[in-house]
Protein backbone atom coordinates (compact mmCIF):
# COMPACT_ATOMS: atom_id res chain seq x y z
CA UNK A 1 -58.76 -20.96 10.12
CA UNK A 2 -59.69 -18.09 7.49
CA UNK A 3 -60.02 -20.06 4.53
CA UNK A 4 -57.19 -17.67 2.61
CA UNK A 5 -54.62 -19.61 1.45
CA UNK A 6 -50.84 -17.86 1.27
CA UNK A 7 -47.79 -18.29 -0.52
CA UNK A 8 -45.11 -20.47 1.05
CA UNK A 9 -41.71 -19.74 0.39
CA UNK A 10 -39.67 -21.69 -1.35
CA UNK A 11 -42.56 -23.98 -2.76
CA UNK A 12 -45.32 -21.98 -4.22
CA UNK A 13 -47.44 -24.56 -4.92
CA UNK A 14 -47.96 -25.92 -1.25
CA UNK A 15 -49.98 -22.91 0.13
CA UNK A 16 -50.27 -21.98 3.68
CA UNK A 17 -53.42 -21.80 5.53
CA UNK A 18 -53.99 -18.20 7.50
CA UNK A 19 -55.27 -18.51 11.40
CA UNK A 20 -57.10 -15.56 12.87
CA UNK A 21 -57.06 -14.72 16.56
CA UNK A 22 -59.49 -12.10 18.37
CA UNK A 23 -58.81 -10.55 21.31
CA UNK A 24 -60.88 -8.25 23.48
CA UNK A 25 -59.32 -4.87 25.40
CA UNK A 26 -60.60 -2.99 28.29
CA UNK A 27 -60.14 0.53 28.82
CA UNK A 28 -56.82 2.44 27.68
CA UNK A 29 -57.15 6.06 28.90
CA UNK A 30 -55.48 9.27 26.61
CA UNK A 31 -52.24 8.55 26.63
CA UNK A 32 -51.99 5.43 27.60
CA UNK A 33 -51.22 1.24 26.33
CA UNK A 34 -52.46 -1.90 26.68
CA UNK A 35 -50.06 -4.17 26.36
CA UNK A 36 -51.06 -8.27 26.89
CA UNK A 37 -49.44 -11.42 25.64
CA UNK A 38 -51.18 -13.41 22.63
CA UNK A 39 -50.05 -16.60 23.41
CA UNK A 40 -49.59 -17.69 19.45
CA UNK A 41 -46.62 -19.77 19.00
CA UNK A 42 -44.87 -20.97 15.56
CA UNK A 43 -45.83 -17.24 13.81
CA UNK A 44 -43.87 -17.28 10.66
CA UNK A 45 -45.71 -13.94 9.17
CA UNK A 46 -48.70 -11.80 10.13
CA UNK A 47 -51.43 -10.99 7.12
CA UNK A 48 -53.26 -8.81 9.13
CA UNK A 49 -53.42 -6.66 12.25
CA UNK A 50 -56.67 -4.81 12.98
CA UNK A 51 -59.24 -3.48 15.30
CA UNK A 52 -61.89 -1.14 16.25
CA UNK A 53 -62.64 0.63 19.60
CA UNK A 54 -65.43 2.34 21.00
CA UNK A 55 -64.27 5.85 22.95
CA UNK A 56 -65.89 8.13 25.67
CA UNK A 57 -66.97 10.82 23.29
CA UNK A 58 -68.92 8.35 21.99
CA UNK A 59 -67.88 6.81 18.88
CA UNK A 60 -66.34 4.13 17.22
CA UNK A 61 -62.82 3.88 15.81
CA UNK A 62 -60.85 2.19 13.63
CA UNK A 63 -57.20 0.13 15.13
CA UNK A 64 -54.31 1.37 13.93
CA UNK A 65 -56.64 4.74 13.60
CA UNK A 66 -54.77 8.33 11.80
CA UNK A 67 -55.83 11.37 13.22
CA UNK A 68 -55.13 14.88 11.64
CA UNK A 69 -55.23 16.17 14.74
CA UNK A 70 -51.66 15.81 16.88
CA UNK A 71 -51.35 13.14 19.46
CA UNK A 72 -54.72 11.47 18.60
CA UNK A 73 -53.37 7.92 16.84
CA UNK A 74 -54.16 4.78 18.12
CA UNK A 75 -51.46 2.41 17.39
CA UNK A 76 -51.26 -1.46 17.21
CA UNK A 77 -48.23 -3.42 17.48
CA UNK A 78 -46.98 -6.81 18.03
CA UNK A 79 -43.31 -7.46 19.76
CA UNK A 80 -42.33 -10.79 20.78
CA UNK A 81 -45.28 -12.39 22.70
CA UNK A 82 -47.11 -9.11 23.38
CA UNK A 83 -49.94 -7.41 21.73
CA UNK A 84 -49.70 -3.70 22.05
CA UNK A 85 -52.03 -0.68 21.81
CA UNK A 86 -51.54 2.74 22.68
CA UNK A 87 -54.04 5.67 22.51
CA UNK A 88 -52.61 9.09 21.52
CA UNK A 89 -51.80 11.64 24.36
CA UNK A 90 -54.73 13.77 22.81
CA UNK A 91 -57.18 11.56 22.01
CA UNK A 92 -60.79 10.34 24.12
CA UNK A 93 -60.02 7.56 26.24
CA UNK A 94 -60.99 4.44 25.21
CA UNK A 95 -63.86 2.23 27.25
CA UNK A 96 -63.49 -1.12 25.16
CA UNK A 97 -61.63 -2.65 22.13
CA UNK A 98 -61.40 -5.42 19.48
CA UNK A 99 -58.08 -6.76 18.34
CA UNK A 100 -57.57 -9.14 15.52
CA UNK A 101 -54.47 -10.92 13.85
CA UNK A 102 -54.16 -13.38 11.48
CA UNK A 103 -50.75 -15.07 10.85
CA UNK A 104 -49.15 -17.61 8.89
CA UNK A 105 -47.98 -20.61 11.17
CA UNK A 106 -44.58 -22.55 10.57
């Protein structure tokens, strides 16, 4: 439980409460995804998907992370049951990882 309270459609006065889950990754090399289930069940929205990774160069990353240079994203998704996170073609590979979502529940 966060403490943030959310809207809840169609009765804006009962507020939903906002769960947060954490999640650790192992390595993901350059081009490659992680992709693992995150066993949450009644999701009705998520609030928030985030992370930060630490890479071989070293340094530390921001999830979903924007590169200016081509094929060096890091992406973070959800579909169905499945966290996933890939790591641009281009970019250093990736030795560890923190996921985090927080969601709405039914």
């Amino acid at each position: 439980v966060t403490g943030e309270r959310w809207f809840n459609e169609p009765d804006n006065l009962s507020k939903r409460q906002t769960y947060r889950e954490v999640f650790t990754v192992g390595a993901i090399a350059a081009g490659g995804n992680a992709t693992f289930a995150h066993l949450i069940t009644g999701i009705v929205a998520f609030t928030r998907m985030y992370g930060t990774c630490i890479t071989d160069t070293p340094d530390y990353r921001p999830i979903p992370y924007a590169s200016v240079a081509a094929n060096s994203n890091i992406d973070l998704r959800v579909q169905g049951p499945n966290i996933i996170v890939a790591n641009g073609a281009a970019a250093p590979n990736i030795t560890s990882a923190i996921i985090v979502l927080e969601y709405l529940l039914n």
